[in-house]
N, C-alpha and C. Protein backbone atom coordinates (compact mmCIF):
# COMPACT_ATOMS: atom_id res chain seq x y z
N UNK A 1 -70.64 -149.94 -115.63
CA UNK A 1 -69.60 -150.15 -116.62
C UNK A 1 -68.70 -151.32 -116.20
N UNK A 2 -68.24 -151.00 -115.24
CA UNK A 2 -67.47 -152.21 -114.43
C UNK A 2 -68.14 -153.70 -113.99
N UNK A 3 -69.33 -153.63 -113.85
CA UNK A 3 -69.98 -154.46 -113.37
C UNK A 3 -69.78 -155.76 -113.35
N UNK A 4 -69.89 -156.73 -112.94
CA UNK A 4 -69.90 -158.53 -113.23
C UNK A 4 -71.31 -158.93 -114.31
N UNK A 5 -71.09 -159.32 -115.35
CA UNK A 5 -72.28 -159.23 -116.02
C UNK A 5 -72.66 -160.65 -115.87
N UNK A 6 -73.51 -160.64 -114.81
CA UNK A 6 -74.13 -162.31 -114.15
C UNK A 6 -75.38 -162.46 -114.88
N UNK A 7 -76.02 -163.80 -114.85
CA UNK A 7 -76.92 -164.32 -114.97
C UNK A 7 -77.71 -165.08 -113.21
N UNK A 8 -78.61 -163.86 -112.80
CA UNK A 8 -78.95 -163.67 -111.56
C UNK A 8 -79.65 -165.34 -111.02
N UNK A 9 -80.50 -165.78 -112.44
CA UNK A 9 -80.96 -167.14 -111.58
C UNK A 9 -79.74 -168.04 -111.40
N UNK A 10 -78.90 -168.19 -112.38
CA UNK A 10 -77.66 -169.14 -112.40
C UNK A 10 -76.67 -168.72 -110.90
N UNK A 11 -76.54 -167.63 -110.47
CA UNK A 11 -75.46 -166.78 -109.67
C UNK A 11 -76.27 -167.20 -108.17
N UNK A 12 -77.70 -166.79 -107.90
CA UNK A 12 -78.52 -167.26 -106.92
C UNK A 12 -78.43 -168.62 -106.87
N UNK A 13 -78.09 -169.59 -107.43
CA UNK A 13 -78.00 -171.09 -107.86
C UNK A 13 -76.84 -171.86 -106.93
N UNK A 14 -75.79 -170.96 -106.54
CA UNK A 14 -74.40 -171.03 -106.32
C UNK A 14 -74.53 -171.63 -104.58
N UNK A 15 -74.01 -172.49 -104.24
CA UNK A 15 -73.82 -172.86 -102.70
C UNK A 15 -73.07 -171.55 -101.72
N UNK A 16 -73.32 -171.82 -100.44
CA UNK A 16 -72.22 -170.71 -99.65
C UNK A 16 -70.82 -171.09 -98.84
N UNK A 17 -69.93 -171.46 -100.32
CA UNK A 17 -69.07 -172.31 -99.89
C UNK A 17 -67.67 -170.93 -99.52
N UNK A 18 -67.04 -171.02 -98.50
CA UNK A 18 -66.12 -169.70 -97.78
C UNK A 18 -64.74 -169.61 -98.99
N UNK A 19 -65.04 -171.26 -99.91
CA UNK A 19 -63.78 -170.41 -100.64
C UNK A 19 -63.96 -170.15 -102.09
N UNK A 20 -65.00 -169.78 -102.02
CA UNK A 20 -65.15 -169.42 -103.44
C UNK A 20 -64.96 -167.72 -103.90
N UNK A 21 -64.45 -167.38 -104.86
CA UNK A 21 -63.86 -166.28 -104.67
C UNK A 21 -65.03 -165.53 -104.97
N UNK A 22 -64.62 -164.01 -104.30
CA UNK A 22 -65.41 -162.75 -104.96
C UNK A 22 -64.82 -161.96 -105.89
N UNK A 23 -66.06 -161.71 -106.65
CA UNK A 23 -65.81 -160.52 -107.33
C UNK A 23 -65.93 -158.72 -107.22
N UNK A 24 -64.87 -158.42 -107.44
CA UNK A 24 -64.09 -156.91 -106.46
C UNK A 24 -65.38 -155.96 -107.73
N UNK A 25 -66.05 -156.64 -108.24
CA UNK A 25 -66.59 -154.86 -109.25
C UNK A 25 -68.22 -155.48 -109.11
N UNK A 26 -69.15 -156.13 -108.30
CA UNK A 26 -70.16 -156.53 -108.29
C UNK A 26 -71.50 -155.54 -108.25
N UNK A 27 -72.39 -156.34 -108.34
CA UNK A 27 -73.99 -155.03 -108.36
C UNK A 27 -74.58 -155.57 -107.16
N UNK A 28 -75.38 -154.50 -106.24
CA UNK A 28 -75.97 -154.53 -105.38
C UNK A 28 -76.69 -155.88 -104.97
N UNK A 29 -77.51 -155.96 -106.30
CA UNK A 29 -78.30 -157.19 -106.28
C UNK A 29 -77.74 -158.52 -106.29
N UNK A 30 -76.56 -158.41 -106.32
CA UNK A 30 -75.96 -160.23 -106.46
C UNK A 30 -76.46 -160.53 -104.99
N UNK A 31 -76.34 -161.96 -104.92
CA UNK A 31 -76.24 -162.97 -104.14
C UNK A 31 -75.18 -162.57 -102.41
N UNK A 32 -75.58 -162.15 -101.83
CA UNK A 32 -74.19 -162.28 -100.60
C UNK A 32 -73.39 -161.47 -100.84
N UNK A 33 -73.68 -159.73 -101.55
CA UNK A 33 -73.43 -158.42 -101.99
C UNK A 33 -72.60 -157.89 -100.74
N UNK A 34 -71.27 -157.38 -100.21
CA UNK A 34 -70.81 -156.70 -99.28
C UNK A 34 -70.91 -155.04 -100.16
N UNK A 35 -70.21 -154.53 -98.88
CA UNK A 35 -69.88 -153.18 -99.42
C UNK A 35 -68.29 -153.18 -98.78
N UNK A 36 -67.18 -153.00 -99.40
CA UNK A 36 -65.95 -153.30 -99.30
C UNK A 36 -65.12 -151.78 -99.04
N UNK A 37 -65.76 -150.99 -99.89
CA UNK A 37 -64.58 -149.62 -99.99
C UNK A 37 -65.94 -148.33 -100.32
N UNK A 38 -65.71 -147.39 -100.22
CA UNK A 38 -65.80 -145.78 -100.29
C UNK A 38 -65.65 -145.30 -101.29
N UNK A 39 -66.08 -144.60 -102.39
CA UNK A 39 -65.57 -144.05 -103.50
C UNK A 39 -65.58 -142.72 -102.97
N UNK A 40 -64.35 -142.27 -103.02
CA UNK A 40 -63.74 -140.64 -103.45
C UNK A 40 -63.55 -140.03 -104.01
N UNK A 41 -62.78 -138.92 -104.17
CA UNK A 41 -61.75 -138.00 -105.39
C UNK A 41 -62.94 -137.49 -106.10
N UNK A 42 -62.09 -137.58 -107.48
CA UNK A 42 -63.27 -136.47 -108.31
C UNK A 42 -63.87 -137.66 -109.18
N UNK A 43 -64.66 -136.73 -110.31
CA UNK A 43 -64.73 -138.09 -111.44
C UNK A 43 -63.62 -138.58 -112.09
N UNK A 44 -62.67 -137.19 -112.30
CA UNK A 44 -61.36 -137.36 -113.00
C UNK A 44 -60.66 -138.11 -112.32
N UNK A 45 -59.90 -137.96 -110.82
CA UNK A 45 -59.69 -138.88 -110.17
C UNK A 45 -60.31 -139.92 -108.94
N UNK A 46 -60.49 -140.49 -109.20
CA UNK A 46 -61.65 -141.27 -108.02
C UNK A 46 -60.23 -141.95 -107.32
N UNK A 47 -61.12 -142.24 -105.72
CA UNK A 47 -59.70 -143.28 -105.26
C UNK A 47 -60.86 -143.91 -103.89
N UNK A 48 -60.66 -145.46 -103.83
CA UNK A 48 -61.40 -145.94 -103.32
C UNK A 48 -60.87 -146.10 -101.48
N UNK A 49 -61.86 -146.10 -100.72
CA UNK A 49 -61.05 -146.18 -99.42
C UNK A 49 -61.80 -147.30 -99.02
N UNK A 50 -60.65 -148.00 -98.65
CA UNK A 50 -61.22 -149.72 -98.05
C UNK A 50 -61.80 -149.31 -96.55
N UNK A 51 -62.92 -149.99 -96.30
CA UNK A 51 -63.65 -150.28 -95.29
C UNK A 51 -62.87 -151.26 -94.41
N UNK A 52 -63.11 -150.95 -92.91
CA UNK A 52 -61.75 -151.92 -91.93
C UNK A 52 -62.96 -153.68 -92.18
N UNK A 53 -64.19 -153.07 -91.98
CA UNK A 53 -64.74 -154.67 -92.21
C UNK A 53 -66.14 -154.18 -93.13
N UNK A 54 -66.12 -155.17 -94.12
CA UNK A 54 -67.16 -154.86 -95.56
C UNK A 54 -68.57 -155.44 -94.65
N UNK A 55 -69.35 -154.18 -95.51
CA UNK A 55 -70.76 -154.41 -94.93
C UNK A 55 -71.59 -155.12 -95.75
N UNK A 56 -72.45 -156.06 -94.90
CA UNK A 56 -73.75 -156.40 -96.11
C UNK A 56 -74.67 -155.35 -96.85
N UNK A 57 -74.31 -155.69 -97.97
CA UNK A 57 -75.76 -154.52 -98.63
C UNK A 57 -77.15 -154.92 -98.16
N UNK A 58 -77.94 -153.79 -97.71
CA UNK A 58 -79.16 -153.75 -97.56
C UNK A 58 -79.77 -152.54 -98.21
N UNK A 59 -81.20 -152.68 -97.82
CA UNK A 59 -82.04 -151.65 -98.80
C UNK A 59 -81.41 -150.35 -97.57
N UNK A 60 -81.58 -150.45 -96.44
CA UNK A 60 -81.26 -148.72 -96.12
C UNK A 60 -80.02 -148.21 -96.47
N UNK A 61 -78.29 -149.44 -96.50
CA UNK A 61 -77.59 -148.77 -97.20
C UNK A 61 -77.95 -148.56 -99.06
N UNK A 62 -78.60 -149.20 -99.73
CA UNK A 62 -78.66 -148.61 -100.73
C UNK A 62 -79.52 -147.13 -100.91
N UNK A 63 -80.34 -147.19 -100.01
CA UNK A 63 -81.24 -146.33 -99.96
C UNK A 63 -79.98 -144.65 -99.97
N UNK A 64 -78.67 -144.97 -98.84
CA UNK A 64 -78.05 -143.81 -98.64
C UNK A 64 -77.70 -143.29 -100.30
N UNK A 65 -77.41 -144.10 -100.91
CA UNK A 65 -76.64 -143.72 -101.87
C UNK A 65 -77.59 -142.64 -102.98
N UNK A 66 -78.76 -143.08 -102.86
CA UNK A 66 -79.28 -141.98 -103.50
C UNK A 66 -78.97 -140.30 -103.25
N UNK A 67 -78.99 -139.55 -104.26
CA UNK A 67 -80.25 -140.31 -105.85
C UNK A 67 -79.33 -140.65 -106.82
N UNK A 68 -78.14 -140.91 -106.49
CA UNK A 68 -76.71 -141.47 -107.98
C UNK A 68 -76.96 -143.00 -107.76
N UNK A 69 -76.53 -143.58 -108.01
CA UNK A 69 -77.09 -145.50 -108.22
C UNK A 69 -75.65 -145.87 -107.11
N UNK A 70 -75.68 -147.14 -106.41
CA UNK A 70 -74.89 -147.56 -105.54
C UNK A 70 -73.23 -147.81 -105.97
N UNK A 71 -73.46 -148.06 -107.11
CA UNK A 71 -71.67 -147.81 -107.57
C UNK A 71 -70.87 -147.05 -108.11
N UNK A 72 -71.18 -145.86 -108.16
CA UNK A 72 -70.77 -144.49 -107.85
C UNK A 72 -70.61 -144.11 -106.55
N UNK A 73 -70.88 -145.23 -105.76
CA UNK A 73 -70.49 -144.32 -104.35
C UNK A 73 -69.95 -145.36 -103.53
N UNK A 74 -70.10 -146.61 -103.76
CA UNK A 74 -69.50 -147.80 -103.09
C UNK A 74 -68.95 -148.74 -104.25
N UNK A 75 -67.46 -149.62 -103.49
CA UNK A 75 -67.44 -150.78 -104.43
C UNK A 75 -67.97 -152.03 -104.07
N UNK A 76 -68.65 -153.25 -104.32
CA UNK A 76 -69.64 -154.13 -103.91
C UNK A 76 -69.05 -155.00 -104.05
N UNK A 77 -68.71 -156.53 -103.42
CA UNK A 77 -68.14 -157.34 -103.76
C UNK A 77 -69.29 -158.13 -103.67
N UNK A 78 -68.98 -159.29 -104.20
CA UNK A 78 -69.93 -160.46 -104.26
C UNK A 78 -69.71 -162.24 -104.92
N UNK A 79 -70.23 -163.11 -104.54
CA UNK A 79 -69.91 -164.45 -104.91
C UNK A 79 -69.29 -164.10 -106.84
N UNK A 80 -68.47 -164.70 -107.18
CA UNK A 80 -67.88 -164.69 -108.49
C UNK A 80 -68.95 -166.06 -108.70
N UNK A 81 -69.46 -165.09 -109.94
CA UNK A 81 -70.54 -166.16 -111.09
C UNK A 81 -70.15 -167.24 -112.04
N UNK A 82 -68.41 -166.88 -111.89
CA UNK A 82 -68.19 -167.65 -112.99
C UNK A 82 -68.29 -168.20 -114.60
N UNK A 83 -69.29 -168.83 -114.79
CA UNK A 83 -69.72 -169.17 -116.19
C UNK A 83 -71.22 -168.42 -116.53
N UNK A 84 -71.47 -167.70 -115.28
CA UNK A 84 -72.66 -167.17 -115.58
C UNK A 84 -72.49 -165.66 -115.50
N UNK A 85 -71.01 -165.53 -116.04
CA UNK A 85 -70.61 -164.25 -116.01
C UNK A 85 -70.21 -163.78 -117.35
N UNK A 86 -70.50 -162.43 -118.22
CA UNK A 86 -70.24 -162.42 -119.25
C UNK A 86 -68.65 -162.10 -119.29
N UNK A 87 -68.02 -161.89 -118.24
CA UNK A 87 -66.53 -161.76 -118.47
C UNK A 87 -66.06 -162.68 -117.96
N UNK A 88 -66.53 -163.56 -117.59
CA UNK A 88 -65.79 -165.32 -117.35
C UNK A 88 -65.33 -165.74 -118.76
N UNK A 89 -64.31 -166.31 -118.87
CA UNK A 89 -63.84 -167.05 -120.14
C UNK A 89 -64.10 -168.80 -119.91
N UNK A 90 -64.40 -169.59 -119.13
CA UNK A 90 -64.25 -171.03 -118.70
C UNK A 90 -62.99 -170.62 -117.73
N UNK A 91 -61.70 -170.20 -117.34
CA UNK A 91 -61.06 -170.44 -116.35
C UNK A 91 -60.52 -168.68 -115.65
N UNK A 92 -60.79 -167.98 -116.61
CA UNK A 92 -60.36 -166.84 -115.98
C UNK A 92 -61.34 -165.83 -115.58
N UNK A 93 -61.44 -164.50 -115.01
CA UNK A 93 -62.13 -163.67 -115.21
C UNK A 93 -61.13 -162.30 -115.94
N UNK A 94 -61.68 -162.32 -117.25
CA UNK A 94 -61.45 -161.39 -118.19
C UNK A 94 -61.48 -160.07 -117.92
N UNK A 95 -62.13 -159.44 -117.43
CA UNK A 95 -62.11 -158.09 -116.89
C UNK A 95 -61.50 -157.55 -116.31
N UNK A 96 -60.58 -158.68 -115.40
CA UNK A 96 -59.39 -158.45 -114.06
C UNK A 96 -57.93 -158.40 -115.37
N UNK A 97 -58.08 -159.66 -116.13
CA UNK A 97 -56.98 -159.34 -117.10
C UNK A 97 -56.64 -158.14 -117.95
N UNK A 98 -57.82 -157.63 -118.62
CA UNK A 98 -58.07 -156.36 -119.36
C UNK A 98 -58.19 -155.13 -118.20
N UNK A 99 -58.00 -155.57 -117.34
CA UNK A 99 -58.08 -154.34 -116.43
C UNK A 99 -56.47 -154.34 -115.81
N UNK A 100 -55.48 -155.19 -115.69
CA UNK A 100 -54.31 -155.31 -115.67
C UNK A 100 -53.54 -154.88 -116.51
N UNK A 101 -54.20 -155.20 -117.84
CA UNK A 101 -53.04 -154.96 -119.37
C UNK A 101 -53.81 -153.59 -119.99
N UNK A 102 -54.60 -152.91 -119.26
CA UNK A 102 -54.85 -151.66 -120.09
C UNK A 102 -54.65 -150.31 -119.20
N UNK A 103 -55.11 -150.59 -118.05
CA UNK A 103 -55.32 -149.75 -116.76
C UNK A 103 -53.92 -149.07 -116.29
N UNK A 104 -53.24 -148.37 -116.24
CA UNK A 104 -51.93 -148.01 -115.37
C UNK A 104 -52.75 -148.17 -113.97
N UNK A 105 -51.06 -148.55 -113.03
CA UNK A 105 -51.44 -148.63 -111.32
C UNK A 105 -51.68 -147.70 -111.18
N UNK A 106 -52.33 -146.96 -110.02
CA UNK A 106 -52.46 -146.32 -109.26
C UNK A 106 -51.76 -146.32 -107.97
N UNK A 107 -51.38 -147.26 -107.21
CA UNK A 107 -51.06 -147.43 -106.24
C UNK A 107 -49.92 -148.80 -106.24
N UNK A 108 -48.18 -148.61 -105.37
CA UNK A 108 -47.51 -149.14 -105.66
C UNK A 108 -47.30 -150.14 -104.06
N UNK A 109 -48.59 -150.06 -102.87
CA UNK A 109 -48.98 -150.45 -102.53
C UNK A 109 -49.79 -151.37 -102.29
N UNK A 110 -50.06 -152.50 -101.44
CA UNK A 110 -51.26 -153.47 -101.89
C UNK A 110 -52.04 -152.07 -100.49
N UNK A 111 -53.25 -152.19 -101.37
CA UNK A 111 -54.57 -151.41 -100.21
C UNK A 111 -54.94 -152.36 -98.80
N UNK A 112 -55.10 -151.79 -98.39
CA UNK A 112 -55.36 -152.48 -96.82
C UNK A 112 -57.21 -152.87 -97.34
N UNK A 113 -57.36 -154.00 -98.34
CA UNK A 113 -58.47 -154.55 -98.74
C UNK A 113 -58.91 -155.76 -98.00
N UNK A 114 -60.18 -155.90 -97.07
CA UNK A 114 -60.57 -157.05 -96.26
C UNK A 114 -60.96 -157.91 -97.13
N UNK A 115 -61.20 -158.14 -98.59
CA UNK A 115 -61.88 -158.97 -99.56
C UNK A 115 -60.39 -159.92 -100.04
N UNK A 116 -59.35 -158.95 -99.91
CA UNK A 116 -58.28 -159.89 -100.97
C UNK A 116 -58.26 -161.49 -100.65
N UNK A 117 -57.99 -161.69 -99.62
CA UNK A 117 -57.92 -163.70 -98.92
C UNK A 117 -59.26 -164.35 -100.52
N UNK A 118 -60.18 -163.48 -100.80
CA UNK A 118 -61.55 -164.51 -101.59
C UNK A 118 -61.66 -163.69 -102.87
N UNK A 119 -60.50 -162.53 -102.80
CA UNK A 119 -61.29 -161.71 -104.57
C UNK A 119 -60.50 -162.35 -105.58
N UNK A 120 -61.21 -162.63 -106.58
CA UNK A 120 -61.11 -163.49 -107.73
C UNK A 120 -60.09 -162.27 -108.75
N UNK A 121 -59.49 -161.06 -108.75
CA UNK A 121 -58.76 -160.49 -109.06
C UNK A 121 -57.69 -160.44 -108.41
N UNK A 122 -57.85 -160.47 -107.63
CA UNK A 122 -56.33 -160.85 -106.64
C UNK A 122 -55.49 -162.57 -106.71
N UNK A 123 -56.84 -163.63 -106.50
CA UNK A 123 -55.93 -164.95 -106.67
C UNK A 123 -55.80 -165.07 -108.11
N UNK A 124 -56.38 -164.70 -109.43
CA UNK A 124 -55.81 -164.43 -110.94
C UNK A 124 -54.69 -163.60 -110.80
N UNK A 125 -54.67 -162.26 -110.89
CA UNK A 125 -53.78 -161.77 -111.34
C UNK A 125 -52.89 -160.49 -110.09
N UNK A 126 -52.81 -161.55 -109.18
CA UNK A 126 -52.14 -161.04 -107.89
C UNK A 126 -52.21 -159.03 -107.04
N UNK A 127 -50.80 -158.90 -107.42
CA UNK A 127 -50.50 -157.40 -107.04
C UNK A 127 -50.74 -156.43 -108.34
N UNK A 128 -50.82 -157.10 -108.99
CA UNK A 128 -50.85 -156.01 -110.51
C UNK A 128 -52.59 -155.54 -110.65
N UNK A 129 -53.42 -156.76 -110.06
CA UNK A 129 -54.62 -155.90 -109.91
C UNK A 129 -55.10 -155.05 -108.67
N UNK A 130 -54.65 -155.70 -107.73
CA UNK A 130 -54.54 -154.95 -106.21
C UNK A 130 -54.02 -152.99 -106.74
N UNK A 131 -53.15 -152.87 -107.76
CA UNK A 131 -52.50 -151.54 -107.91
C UNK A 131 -53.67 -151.11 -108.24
N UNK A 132 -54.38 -151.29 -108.81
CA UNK A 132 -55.49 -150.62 -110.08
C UNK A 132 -56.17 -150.49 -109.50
N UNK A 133 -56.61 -151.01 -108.51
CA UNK A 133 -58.35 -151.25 -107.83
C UNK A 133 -58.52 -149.89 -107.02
N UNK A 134 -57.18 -149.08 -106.22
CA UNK A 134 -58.29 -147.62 -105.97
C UNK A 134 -59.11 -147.00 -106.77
N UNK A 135 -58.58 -146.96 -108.19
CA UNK A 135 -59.11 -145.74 -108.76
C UNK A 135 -60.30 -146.86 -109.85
N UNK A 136 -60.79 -147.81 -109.25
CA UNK A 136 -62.01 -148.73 -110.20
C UNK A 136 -63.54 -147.89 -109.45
N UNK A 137 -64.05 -147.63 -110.37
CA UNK A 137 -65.75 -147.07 -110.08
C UNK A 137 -66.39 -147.83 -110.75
N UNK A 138 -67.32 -148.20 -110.17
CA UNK A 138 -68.31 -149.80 -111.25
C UNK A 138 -69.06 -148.49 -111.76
N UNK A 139 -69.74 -147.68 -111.66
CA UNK A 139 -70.51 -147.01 -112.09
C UNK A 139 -69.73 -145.82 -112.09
N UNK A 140 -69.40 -145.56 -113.97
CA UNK A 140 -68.44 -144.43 -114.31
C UNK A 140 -69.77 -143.79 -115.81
N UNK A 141 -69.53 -142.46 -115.40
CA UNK A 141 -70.31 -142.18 -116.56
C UNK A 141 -69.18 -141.08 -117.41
N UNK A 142 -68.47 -141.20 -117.51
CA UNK A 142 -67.41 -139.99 -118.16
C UNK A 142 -66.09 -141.36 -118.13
N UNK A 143 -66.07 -142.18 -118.79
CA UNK A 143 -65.02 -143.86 -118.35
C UNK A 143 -63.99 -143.00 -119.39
N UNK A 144 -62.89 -143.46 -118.96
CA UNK A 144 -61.78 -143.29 -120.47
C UNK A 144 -61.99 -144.22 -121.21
N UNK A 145 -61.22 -144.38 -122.49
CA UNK A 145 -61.17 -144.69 -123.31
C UNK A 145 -60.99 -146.30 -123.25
N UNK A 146 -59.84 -146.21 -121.93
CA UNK A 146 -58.93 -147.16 -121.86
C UNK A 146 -59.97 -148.03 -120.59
N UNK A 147 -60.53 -147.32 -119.90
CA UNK A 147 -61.96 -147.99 -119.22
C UNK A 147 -62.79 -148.70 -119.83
N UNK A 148 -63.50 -147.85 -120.53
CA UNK A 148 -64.38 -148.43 -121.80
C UNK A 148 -63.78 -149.97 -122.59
N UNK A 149 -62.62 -149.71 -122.32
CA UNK A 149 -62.31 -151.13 -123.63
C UNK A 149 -62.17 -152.07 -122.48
N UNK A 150 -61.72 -151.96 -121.14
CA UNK A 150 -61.06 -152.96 -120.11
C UNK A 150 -62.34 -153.58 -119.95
N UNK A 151 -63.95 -152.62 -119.44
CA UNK A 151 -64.97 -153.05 -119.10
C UNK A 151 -65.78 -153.84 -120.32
N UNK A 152 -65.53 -153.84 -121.44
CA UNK A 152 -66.14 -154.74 -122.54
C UNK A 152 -66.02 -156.10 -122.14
N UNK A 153 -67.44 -156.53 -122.40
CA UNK A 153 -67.91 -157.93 -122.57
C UNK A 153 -66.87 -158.68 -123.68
N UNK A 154 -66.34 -159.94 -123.96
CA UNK A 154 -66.02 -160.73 -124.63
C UNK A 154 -66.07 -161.74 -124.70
């Protein structure tokens, strides 16, 4: 639901330049995929616990996550696609905005997150997305209402 909706040959295309930002809601399969945080709580409330240092995805950690799919149980960061993203607009990423202006915080804290210095939700739209991001599950199957509309393509 959350996902980065990339275009995998365009995203694989991308150099490995250290300042290009990531994206905090990514899929296993991107390009240079970490694993950043823990998903907790319930479905009703989920709350993510940051990892002290994000791991590379590999097949045996995906393998743990079975038999639920990897973002239900981890959040994934990964190179931001940019224009080969269906929630890229040309300068912003849309999903971080709609996830700012629809989402209430969760947390009046910034999370002790090792990704913030490169996540492309944090240098857009600072502390106001940092609040929201415990309770983000890329893979929600019961989303609210107010989920559902933040995670839409536009």
């Amino acid at each position: 639901m959350w996902q980065c909706g990339v275009d995998q040959m365009a995203a694989g295309k991308r150099g490995k330049d250290i300042s290009q930002p990531l994206c905090p809601s990514a899929r296993p399969d991107m390009p240079e995929s970490t694993i950043f945080g823990v998903i907790g709580g319930s479905a009703d409330d989920p709350h993510v616990s940051y990892l002290s240092e994000p791991l590379p995805v590999t097949q045996e950690l995906l393998a743990l996550s079975q038999p639920v799919k990897p973002g239900e149980v981890w959040r994934i960061a990964a190179r931001c696609a940019g224009a080969a993203c269906m929630h890229f607009d040309g300068s912003d990423c849309q999903l971080a905005r709609r996830t700012v202006a629809l989402l209430p915080p969760v947390s009046g804290d910034l999370p002790a997150c090792r990704i913030r210095p490169r996540c492309q939700w944090w240098r857009q739209e600072g502390k106001a997305a940092c609040s929201r991001c415990p309770a983000i599950v890329t893979e929600s199957y019961l989303p609210s209402e107010a989920v559902r509309e933040a995670a839409k393509p536009r």
